[in-house]
Protein backbone atom coordinates (compact mmCIF):
# COMPACT_ATOMS: atom_id res chain seq x y z
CA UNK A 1 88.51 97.64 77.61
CA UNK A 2 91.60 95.37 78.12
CA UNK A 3 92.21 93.68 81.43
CA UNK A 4 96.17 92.11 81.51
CA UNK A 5 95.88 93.01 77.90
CA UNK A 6 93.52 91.09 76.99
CA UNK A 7 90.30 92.37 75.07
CA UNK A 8 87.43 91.86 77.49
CA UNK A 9 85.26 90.16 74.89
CA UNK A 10 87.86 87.90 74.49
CA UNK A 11 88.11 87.27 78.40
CA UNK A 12 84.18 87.04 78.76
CA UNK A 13 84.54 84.02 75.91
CA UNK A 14 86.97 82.17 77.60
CA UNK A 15 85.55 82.85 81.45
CA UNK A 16 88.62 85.12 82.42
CA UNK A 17 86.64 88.53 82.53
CA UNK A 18 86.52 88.41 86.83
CA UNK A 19 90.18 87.27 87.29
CA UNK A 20 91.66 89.28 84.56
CA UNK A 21 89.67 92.44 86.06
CA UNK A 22 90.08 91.34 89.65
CA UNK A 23 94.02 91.44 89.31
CA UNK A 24 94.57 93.90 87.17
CA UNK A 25 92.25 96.46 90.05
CA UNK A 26 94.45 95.43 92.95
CA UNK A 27 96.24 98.89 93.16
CA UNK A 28 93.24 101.16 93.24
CA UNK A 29 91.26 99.18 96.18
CA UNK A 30 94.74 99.38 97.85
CA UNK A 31 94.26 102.99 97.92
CA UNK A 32 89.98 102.62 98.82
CA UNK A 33 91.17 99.56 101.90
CA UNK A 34 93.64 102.76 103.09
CA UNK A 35 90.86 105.35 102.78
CA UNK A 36 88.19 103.17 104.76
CA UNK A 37 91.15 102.26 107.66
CA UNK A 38 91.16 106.05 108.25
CA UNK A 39 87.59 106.20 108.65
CA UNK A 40 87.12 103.53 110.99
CA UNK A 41 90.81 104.27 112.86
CA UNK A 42 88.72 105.47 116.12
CA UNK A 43 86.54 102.13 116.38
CA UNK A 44 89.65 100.12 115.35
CA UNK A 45 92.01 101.31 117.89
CA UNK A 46 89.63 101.44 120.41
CA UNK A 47 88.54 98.01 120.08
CA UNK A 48 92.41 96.63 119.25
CA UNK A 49 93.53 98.84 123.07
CA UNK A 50 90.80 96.69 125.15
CA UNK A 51 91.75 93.42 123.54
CA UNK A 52 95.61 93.97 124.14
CA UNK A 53 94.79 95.44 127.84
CA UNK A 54 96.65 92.50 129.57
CA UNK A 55 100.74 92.65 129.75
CA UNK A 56 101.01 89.58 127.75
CA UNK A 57 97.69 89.26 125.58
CA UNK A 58 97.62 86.24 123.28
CA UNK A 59 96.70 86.53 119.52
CA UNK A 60 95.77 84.16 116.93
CA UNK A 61 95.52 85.05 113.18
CA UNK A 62 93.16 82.42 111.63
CA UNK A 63 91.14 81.98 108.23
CA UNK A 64 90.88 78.71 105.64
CA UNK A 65 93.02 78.54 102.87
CA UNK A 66 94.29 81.66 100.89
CA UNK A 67 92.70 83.98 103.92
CA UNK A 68 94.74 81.27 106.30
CA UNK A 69 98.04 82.26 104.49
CA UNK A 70 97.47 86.24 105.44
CA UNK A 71 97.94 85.54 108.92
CA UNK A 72 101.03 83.49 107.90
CA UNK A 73 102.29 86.51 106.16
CA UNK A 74 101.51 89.12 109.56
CA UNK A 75 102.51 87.23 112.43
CA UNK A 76 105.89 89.27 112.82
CA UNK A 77 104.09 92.10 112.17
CA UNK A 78 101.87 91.54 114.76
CA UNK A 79 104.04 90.34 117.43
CA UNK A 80 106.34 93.27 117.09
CA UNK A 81 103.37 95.89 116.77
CA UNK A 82 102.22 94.49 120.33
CA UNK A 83 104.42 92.63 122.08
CA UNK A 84 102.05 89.38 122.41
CA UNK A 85 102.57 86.15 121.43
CA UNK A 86 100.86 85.85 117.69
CA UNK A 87 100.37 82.75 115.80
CA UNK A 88 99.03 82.12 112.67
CA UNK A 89 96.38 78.95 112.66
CA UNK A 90 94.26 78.00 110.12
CA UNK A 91 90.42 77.78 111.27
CA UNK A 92 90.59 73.97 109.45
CA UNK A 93 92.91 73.55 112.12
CA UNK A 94 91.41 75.35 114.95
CA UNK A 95 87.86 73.35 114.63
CA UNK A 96 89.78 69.66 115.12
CA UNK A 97 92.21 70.67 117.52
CA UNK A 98 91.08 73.95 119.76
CA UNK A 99 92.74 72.77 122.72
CA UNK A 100 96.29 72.69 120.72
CA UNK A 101 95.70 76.54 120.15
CA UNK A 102 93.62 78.28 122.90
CA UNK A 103 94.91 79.13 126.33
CA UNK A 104 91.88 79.21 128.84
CA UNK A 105 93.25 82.11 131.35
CA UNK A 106 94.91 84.09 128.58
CA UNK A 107 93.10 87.23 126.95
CA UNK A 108 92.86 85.98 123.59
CA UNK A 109 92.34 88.13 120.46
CA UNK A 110 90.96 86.02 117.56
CA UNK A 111 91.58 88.07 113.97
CA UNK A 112 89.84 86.10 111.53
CA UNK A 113 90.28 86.69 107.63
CA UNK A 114 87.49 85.99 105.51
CA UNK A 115 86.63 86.57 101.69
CA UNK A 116 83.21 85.84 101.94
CA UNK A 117 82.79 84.72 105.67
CA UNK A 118 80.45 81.59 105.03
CA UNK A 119 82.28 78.72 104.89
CA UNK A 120 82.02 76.68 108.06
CA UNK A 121 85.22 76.73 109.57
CA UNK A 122 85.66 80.57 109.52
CA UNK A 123 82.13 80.72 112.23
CA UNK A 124 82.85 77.26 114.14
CA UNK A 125 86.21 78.30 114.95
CA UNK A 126 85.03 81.55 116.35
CA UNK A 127 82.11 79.30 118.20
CA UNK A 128 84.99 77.87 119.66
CA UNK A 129 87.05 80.37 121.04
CA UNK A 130 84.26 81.46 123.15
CA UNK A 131 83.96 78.26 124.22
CA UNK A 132 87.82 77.76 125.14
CA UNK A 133 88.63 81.24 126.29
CA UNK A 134 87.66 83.05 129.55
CA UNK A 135 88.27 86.35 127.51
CA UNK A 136 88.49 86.51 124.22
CA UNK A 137 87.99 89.47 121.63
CA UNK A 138 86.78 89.09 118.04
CA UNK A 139 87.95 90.66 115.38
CA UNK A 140 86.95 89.77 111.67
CA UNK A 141 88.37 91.20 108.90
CA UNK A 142 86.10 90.17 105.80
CA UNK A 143 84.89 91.40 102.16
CA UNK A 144 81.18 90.42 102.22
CA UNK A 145 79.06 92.51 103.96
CA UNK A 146 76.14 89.62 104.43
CA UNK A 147 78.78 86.53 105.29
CA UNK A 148 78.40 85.05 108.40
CA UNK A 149 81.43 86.19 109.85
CA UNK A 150 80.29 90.06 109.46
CA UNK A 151 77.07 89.07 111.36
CA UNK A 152 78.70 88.22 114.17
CA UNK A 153 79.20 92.06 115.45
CA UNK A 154 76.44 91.68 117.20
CA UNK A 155 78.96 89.11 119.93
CA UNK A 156 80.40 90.19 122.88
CA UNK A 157 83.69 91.81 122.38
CA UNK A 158 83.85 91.69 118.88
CA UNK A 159 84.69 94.41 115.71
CA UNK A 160 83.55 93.88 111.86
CA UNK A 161 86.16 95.71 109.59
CA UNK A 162 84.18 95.58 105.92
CA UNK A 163 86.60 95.91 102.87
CA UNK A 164 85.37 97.96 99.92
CA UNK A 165 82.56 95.95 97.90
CA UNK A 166 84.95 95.43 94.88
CA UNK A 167 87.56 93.33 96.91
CA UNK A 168 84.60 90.33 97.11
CA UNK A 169 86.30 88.68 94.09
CA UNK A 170 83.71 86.89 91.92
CA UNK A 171 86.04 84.59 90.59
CA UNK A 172 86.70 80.92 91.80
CA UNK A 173 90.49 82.40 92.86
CA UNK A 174 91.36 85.01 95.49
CA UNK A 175 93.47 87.62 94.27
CA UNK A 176 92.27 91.54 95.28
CA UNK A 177 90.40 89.57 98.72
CA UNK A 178 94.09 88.08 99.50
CA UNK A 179 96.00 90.99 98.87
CA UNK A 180 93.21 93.90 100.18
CA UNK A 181 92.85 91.56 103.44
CA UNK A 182 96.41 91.62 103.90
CA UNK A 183 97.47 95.33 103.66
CA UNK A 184 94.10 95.92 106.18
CA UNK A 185 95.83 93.56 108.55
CA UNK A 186 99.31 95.60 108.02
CA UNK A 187 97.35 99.28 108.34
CA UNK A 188 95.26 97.84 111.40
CA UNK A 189 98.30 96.21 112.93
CA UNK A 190 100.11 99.70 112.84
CA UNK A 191 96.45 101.83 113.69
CA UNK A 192 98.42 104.55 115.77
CA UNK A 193 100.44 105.28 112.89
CA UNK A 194 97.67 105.07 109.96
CA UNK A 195 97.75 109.03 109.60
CA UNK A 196 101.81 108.59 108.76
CA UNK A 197 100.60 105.26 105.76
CA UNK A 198 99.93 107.48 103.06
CA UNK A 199 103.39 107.38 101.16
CA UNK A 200 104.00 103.84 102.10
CA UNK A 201 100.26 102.91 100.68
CA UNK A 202 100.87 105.37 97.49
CA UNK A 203 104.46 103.20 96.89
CA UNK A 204 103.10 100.25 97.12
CA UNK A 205 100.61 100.69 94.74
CA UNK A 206 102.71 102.67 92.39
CA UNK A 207 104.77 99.08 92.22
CA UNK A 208 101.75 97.11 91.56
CA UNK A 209 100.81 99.21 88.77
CA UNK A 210 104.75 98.33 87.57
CA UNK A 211 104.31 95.00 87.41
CA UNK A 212 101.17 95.25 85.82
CA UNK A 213 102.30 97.82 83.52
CA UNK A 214 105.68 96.36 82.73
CA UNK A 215 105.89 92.78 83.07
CA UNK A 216 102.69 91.31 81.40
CA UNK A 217 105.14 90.49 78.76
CA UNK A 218 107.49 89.16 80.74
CA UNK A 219 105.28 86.61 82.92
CA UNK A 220 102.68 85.62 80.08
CA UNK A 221 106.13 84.19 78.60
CA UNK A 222 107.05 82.34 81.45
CA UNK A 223 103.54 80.67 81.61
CA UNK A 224 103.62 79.48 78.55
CA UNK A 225 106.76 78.01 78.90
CA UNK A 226 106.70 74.01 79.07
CA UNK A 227 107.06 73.23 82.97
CA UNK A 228 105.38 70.72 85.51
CA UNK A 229 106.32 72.22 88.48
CA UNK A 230 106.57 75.48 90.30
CA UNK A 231 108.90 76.52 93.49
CA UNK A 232 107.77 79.82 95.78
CA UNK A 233 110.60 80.71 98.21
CA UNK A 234 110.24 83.50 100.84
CA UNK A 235 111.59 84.74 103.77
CA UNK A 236 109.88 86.07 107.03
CA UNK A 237 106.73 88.07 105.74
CA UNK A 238 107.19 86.66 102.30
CA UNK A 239 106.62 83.24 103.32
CA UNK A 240 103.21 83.75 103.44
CA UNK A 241 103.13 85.07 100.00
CA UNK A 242 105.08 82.27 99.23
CA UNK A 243 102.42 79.93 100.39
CA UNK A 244 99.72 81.92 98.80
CA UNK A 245 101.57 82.18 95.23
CA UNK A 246 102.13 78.48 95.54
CA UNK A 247 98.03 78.15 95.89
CA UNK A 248 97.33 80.27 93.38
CA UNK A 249 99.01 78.82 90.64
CA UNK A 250 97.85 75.48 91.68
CA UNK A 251 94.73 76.40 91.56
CA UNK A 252 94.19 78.17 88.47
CA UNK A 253 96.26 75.17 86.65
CA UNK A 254 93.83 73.18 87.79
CA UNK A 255 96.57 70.98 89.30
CA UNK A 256 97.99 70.54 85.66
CA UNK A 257 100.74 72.55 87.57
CA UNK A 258 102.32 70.70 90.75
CA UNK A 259 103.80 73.60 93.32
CA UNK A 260 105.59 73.81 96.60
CA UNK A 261 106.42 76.23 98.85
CA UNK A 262 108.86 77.27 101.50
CA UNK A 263 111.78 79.66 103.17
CA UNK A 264 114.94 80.05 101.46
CA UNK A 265 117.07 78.19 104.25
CA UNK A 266 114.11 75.43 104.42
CA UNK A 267 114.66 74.55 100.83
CA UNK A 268 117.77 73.09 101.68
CA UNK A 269 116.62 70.42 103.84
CA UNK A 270 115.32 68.39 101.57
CA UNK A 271 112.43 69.76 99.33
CA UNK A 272 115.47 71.13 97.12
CA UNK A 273 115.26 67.62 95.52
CA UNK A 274 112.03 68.66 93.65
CA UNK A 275 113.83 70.68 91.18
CA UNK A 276 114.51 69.77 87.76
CA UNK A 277 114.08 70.76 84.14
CA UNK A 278 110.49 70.83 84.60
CA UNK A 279 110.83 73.22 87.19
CA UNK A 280 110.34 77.04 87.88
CA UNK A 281 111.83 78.55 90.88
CA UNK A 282 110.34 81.48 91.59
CA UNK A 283 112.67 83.58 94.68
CA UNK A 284 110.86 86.53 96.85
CA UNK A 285 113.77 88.47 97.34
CA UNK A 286 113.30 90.46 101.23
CA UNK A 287 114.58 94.39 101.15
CA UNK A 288 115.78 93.26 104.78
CA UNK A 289 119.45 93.70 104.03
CA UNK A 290 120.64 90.68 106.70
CA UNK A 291 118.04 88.24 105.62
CA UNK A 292 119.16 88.72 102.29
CA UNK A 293 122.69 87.39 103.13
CA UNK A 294 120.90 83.61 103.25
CA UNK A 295 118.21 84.31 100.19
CA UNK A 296 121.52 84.45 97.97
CA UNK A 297 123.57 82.20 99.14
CA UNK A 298 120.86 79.87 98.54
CA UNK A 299 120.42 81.15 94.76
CA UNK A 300 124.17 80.61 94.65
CA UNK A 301 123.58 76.55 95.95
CA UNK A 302 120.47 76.22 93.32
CA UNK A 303 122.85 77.49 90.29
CA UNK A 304 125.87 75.24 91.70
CA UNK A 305 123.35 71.78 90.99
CA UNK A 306 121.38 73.10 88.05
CA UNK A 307 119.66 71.10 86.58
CA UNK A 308 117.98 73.11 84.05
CA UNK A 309 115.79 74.89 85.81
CA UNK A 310 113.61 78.19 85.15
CA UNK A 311 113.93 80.91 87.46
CA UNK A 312 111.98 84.07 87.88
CA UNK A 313 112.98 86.69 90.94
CA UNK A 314 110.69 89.39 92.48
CA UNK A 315 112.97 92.35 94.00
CA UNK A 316 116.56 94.48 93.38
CA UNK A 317 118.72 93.19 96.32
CA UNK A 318 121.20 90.71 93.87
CA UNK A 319 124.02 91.78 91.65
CA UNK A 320 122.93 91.56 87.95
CA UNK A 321 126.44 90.56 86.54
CA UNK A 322 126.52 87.76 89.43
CA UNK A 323 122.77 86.31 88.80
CA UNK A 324 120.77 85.73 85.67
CA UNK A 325 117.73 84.96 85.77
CA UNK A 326 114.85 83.83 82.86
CA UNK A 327 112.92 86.90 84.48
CA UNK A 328 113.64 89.44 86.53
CA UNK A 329 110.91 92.00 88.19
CA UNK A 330 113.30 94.68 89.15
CA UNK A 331 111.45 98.35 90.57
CA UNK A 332 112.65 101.72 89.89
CA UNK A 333 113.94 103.36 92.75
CA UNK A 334 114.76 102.20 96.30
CA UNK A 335 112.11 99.55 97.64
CA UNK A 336 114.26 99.84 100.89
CA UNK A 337 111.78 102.88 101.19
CA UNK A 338 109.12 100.24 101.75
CA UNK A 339 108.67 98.49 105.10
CA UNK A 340 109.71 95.02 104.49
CA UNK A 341 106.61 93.48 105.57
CA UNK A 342 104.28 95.67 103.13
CA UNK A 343 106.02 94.39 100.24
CA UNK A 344 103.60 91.01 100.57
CA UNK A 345 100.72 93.08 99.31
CA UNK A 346 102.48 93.42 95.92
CA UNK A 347 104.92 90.41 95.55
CA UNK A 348 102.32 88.47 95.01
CA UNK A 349 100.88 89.74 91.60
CA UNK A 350 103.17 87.63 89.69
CA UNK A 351 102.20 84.62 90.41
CA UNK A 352 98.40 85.54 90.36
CA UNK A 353 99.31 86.69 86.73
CA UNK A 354 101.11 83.68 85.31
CA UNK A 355 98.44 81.31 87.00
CA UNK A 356 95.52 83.05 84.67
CA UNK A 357 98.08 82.92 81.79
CA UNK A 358 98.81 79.18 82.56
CA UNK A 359 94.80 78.68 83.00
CA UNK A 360 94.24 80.10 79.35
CA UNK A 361 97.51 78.01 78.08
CA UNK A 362 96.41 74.92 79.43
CA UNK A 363 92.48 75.71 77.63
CA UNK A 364 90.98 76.20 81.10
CA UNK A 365 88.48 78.84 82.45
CA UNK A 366 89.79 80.99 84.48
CA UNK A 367 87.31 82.18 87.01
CA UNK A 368 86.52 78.06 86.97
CA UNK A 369 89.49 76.16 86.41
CA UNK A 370 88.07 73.09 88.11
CA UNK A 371 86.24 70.78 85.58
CA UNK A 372 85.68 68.62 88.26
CA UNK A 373 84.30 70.67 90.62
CA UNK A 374 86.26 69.36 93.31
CA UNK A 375 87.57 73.06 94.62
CA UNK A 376 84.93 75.81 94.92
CA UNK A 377 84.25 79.59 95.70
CA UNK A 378 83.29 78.73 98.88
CA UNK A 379 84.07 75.59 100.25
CA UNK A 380 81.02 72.86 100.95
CA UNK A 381 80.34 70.01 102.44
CA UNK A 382 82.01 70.47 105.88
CA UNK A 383 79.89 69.11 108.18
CA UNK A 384 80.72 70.72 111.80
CA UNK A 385 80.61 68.72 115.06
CA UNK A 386 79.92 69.57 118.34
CA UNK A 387 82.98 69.86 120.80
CA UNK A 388 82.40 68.52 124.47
């Protein structure tokens, strides 16, 4: 068995085996996520009806890291689905600052995201909401049946959605939690439409089995290229992906690997000076035809000041004989087909795949990049204070 063609004795010698497998399944519990939204789409849009009941309900996306950086990329999605105000906070935010994010009189729907649901912030920041809100509705979206988080269905006003078993990633790195979390957030966002999701789901996950299938080449050469830093840029939906991709390859460099993040018109106040020839710039290219107007002209100012830089883009919408690029994932077809925002679930398997590359470049584990210890599955050592 190969897993990002890779022998799996190989990957079990070098610690790999969970990350290699837990990318490399991302399609197929894209399809199981889909299947167990349809089962559930009764409870969901029951439950999501009651906590949207007011004219101008209130909802915060929230999780801790990685799971934070879902709600980054849905917030849009949310907002237009139901015409509330959505932000996206992170729970490590939340629990030192509630006040800054709750509104006592407004109906308040809390979505938390959650790989395994027990680290502290993910249950003190739903503590506090109950505490902060008159009425407030709970809903957790998590992959571990027996986290904390998942317990709490037994709350007032509050719904459990379970992913499949599988998406529980053993490995020190999210990868299928991230992106499994995310497309339940995008199905349960558009519940009264879930029965119309199958050829979106089945496109999406045809492209992730193209990168996978294709590219391996492409971005195990790119990893082991000689660079110091890495650049995510996204737009809208994508700059949560861009966040998240930034992460990821931090993380499984062990921080050998500096990265950054940000939109493509951000990057030109300021954080632009980053780049140089240690750098990769890695652009998210949007399907969203207007937004794409301002993703190239900013490819246009990077070329102008080169200075040597890599560059990998994810996405069709560019002119091949104006751009080059040191790789280019390219899809057959038209991705306008997909709905902008779903295209998050997939654009981020490239930079999960050249962070394990990087990991095994740079002689690291893997599923535990950290020698030191310092970052963990599940994060300890927060100690949580009472708020009066």
């Amino acid at each position: 068995m190969k897993y990002l063609d890779i022998n799996s004795e190989d990957l079990k010698r070098d610690s790999g085996i969970y990350t290699a497998s837990e990318i490399a399944g991302q399609p197929e519990l894209w399809e199981k996520t889909f299947r167990r939204v349809i089962e559930e789409k009764n409870g969901i849009d029951n439950f999501i009806s009651k906590a949207i009941k007011d004219e101008c309900p209130y909802i915060i996306l929230t999780g801790a890291g990685t799971s934070a950086f879902i709600g980054e990329a849905l917030a849009g999605t949310f907002q237009k689905k139901f015409g509330a105000v959505c932000r996206a906070v992170g729970t490590t935010d939340i629990i030192t600052h509630p006040e800054n994010y709750f509104i006592k009189s407004k109906t308040t729907l809390l979505v938390s995201f959650a790989r395994s649901g027990d680290s502290p912030e993910s249950v003190q920041a739903a503590v506090l909401a109950r505490q902060y809100c008159d009425d407030i509705y709970e809903l957790n979206i998590t992959c571990n049946k027996d986290g904390a988080l998942a317990k709490r269905i037994t709350e007032k006003n509050s719904y459990v959605f379970l992913l499949p078993e599988e998406t529980n990633d053993k490995s020190l790195a999210m990868t299928s939690s991230f992106s499994s979390m995310l497309l339940a957030g995008l199905l349960i966002a558009g519940i009264k439409e879930i029965d119309q999701m199958d050829r979106v789901v089945s496109g999406i996950c045809d492209l992730g089995n193209y990168i996978l299938n294709e590219y391996l080449a492409g971005l195990k050469n790119i990893a082991e290229k000689d660079f110091k830093r890495m650049v995510f840029l996204g737009s809208g939906p994508l700059f949560g992906v861009a966040h998240e991709s930034h992460l990821k390859v931090q993380e499984l460099s062990n921080g050998e690997i500096i990265c950054k993040f940000d939109s493509f018109l951000g990057f030109r106040h300021g954080p632009k000076a980053v780049v140089n020839d240690a750098t990769v710039v890695v652009y998210l290219l949007s399907n969203n035809s207007y937004a794409n107007l301002y993703e190239l002209d900013l490819i246009r100012s990077v070329i102008a000041t080169a200075a040597g830089e890599k560059s990998v883009v994810i996405g069709n919408q560019y002119d091949e004989k104006e751009f080059r690029f040191d790789l280019a994932i390219r899809f057959p077809g038209n991705i306008d087909d997909i709905p902008e925002d779903f295209l998050s679930v997939f654009y981020v398997l490239p930079a999960q795949i050249i962070g394990f590359y990087k990991s095994l470049n740079l002689g690291l584990s893997p599923d535990s990049p950290s020698k030191s210890g310092s970052i963990s599955r599940v994060v300890q050592g927060v100690k949580i204070y009472n708020k009066s």
